[in-house]
C-alpha atoms as a PDB file:
ATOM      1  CA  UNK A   1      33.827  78.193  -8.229  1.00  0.00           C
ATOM      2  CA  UNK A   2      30.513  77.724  -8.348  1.00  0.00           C
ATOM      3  CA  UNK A   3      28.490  77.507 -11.983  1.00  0.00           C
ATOM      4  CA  UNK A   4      26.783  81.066 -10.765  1.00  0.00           C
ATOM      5  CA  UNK A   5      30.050  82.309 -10.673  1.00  0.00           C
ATOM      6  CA  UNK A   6      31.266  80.676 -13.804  1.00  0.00           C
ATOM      7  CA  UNK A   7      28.409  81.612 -15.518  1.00  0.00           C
ATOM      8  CA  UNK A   8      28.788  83.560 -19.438  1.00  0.00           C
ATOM      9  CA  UNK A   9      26.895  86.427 -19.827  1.00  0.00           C
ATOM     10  CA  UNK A  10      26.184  88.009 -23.008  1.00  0.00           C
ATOM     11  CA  UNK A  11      26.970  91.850 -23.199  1.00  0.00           C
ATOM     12  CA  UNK A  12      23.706  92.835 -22.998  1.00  0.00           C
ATOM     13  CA  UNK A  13      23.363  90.680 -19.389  1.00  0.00           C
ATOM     14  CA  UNK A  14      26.663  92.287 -18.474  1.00  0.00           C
ATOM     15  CA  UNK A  15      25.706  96.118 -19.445  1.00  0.00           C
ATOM     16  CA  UNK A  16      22.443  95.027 -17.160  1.00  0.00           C
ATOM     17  CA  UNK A  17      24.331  93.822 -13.942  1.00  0.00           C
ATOM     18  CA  UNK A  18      27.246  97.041 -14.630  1.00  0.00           C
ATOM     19  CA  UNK A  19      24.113  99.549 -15.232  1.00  0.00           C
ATOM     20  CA  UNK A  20      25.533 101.095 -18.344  1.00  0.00           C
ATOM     21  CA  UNK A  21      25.052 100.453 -22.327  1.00  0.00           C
ATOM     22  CA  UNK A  22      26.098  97.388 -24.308  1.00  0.00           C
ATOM     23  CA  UNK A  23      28.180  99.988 -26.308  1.00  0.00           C
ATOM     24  CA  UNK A  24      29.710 100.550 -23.247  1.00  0.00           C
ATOM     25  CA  UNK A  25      30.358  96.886 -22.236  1.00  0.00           C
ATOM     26  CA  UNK A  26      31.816  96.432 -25.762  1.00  0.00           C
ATOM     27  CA  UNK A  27      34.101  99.299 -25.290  1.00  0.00           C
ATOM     28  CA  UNK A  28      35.489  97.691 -22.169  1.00  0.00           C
ATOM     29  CA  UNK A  29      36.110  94.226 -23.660  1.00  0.00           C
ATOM     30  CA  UNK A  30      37.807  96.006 -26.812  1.00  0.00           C
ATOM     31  CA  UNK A  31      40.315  98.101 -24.494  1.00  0.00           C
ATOM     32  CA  UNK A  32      40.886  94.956 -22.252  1.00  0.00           C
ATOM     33  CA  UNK A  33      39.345  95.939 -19.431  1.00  0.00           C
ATOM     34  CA  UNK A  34      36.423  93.462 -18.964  1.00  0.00           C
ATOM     35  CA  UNK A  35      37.979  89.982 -20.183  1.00  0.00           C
ATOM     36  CA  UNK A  36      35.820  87.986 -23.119  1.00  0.00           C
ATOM     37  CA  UNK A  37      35.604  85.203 -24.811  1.00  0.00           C
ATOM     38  CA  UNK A  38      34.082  84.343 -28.237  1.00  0.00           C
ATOM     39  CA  UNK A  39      31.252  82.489 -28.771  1.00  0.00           C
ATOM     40  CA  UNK A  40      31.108  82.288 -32.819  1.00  0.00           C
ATOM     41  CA  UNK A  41      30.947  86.277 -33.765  1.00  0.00           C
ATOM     42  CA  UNK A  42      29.173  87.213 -30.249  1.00  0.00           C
ATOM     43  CA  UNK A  43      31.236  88.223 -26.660  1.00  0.00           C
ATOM     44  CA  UNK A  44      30.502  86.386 -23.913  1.00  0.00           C
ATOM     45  CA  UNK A  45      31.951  87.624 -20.587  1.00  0.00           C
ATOM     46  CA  UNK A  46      32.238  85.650 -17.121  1.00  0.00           C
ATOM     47  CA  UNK A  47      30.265  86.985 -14.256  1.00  0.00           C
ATOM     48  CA  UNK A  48      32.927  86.969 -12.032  1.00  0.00           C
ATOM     49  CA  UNK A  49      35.178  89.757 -13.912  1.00  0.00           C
ATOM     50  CA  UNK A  50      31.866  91.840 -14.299  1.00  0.00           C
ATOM     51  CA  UNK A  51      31.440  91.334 -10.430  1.00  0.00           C
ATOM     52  CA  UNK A  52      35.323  92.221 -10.278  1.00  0.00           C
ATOM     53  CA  UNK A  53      34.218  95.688 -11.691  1.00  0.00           C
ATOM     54  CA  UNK A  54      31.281  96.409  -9.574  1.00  0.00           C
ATOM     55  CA  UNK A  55      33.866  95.694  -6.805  1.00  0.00           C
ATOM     56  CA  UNK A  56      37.189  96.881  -7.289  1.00  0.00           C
ATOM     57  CA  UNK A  57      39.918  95.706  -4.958  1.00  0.00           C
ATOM     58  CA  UNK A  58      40.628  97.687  -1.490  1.00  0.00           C
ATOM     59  CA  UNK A  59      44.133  98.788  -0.606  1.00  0.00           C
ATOM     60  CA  UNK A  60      46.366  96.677   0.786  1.00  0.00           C
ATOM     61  CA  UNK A  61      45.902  97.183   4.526  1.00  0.00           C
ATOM     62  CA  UNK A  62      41.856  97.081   4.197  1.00  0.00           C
ATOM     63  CA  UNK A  63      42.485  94.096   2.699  1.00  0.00           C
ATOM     64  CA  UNK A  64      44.783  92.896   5.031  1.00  0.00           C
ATOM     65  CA  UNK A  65      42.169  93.887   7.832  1.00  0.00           C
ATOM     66  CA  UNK A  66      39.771  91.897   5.341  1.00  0.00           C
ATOM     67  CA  UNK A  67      41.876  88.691   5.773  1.00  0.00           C
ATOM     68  CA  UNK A  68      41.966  88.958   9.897  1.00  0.00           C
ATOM     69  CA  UNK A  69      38.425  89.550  10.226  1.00  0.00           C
ATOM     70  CA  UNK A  70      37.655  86.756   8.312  1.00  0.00           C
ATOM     71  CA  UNK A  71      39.425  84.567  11.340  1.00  0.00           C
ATOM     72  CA  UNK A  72      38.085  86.854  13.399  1.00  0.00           C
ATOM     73  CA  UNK A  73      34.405  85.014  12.275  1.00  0.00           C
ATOM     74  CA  UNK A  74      35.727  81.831  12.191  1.00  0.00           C
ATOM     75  CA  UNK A  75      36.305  81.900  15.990  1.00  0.00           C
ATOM     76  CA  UNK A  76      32.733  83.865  16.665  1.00  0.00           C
ATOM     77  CA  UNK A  77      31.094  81.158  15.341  1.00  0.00           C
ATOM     78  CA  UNK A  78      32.982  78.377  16.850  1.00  0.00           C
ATOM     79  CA  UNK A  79      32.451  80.074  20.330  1.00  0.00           C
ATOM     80  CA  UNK A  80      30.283  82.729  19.795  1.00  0.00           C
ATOM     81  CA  UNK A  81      29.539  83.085  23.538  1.00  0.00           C
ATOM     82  CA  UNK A  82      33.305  84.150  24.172  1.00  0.00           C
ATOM     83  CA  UNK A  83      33.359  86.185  20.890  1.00  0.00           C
ATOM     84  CA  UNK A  84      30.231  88.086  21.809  1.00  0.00           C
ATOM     85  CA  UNK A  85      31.483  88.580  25.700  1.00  0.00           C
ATOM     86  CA  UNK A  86      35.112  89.562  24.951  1.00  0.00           C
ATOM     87  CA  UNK A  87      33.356  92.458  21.853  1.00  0.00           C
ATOM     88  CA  UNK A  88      30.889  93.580  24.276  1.00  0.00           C
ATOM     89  CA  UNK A  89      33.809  93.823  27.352  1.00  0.00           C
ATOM     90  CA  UNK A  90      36.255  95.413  24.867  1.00  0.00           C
ATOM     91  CA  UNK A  91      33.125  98.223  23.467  1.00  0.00           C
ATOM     92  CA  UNK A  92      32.923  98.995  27.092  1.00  0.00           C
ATOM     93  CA  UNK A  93      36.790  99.696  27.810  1.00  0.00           C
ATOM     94  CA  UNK A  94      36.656 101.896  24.811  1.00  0.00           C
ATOM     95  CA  UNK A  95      34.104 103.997  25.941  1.00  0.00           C
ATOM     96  CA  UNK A  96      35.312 104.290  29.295  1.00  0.00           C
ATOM     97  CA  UNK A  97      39.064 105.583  27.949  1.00  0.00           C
ATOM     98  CA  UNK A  98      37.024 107.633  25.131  1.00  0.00           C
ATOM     99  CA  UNK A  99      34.840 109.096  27.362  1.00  0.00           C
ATOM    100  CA  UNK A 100      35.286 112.459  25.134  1.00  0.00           C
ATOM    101  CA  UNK A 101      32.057 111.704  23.330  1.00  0.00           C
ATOM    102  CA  UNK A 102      34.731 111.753  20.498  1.00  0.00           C
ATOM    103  CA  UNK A 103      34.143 107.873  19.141  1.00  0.00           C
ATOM    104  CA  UNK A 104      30.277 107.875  20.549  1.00  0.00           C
ATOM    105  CA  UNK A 105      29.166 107.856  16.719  1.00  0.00           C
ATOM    106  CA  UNK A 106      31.285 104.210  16.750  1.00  0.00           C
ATOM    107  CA  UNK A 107      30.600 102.894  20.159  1.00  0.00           C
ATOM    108  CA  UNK A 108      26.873 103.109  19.621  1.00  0.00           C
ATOM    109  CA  UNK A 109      26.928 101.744  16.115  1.00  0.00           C
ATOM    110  CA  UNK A 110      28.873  98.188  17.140  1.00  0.00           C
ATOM    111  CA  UNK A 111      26.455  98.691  19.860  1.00  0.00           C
ATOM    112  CA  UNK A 112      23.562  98.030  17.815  1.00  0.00           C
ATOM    113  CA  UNK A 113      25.145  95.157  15.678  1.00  0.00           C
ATOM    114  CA  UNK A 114      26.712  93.344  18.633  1.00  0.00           C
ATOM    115  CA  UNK A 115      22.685  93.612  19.738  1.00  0.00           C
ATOM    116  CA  UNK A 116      21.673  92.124  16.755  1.00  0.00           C
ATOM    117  CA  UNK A 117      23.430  88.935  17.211  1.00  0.00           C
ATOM    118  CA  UNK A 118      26.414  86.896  15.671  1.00  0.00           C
ATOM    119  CA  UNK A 119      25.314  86.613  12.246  1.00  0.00           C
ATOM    120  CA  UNK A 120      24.777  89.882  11.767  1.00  0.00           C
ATOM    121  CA  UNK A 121      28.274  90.641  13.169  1.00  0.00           C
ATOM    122  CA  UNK A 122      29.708  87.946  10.785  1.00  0.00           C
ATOM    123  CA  UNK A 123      27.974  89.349   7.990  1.00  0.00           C
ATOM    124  CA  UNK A 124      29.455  92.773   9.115  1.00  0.00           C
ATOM    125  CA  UNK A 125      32.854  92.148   9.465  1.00  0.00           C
ATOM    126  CA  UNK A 126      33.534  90.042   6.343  1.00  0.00           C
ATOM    127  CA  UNK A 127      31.533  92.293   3.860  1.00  0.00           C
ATOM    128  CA  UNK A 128      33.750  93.819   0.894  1.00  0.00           C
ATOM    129  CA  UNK A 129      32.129  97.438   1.687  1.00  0.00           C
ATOM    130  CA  UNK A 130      33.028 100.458   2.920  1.00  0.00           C
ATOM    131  CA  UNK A 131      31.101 100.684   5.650  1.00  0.00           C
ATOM    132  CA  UNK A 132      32.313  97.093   6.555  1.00  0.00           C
ATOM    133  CA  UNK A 133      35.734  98.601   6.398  1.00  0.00           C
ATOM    134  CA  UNK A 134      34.923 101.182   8.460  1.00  0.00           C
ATOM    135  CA  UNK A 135      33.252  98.551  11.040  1.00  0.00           C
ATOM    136  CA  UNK A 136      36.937  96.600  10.596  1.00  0.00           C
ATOM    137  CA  UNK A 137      38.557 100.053  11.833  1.00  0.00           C
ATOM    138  CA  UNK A 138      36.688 100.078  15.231  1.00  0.00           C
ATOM    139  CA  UNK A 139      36.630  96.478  16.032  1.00  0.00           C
ATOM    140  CA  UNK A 140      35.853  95.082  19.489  1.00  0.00           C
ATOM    141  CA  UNK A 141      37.302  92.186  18.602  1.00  0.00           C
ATOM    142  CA  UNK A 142      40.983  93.050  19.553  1.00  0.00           C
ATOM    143  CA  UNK A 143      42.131  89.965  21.719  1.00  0.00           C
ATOM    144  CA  UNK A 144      40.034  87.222  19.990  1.00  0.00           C
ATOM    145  CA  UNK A 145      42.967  85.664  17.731  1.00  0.00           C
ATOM    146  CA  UNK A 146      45.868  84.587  19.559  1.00  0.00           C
ATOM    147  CA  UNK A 147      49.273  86.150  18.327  1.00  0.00           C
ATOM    148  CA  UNK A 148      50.341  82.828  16.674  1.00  0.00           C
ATOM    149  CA  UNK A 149      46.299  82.789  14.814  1.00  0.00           C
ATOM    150  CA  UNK A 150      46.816  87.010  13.806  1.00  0.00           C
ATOM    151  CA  UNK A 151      50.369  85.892  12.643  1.00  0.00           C
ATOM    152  CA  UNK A 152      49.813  83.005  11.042  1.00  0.00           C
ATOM    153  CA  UNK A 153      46.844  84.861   8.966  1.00  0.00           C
ATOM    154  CA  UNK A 154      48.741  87.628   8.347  1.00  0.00           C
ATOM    155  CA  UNK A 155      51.874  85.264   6.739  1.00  0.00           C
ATOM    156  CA  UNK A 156      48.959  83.660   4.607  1.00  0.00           C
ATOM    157  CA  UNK A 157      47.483  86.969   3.353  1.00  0.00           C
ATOM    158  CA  UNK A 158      51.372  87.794   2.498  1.00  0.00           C
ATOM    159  CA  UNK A 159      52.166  85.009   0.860  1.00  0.00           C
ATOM    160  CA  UNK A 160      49.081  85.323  -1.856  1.00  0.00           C
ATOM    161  CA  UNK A 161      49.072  89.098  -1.863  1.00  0.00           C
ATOM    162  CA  UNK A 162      52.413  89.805  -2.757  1.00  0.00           C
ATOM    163  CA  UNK A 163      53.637  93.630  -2.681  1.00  0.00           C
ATOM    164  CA  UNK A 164      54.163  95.525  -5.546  1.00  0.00           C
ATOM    165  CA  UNK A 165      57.136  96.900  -6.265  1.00  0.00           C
ATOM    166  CA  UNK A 166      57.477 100.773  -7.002  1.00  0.00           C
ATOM    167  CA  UNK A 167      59.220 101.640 -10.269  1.00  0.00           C
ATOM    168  CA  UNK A 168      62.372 104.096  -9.466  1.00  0.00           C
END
């Protein structure tokens, strides 16, 4: 973790990076939403739990896509001339079976970030947005992890994401 991360804010920094009140900051460390700690009579929360509220966790299965994509990089930058030739050779398949003008919208937007290169791609497919997500959902990069690499990820992501079980 680094000491950004780590970092104590007062309420008045948090109600700042959350764009609300302090009252409002205060009211979510008294109902135990936003974690705290004392310093002497004052609150002082960690950035990382008010960064945890600007960004609330995706389901499961975007996370899970999350978690693949993330591998996904790893192997565009180690070879990014394969990575970038197998996306590009995969966007074209897809157009050619979609040739509906259905998934055009798509098509032309991986289009334009393949164009721009592989860090924008990287930056892309491992952002925690939704329009990342989205992105994740219309990948080109089906075929770049072996089995064993999507299966092995997908064990990891398992084992520290474990299911939760539905009350009956």
């Amino acid at each position: 973790m680094s000491s950004t991360s780590a970092a104590l804010l007062t309420t008045t920094e948090a109600a700042a990076l959350l764009h609300c009140s302090r009252q409002h900051v205060v009211d979510l460390c008294v109902n135990g939403t936003l974690p705290f700690v004392r310093a002497g009579t004052h609150r002082r929360i960690r950035r990382d739990d008010v960064e945890r509220l600007l960004r609330p966790p995706f389901r499961r299965e975007v996370e899970k896509s999350l978690w693949l994509h993330r591998a996904v990089a790893g192997k565009l930058v180690a070879d990014p001339v394969r990575g970038m030739a197998l996306a590009y050779r995969n966007l074209a398949h897809r157009r050619e079976v979609h040739s509906d003008g259905s998934a055009d919208a798509w098509f032309d937007a991986w289009q334009r970030l393949l164009d721009e290169g592989v860090d924008a791609v990287v930056d892309m497919i491992t952002a925690r947005t939704g329009v990342a997500a989205e992105f994740r959902q219309n990948t080109p990069f089906a075929g770049l992890l072996t089995e064993r690499e999507r299966l092995k990820v997908l064990a990891a992501f398992d084992a520290t994401h474990p299911r939760v079980a539905l009350s009956a």
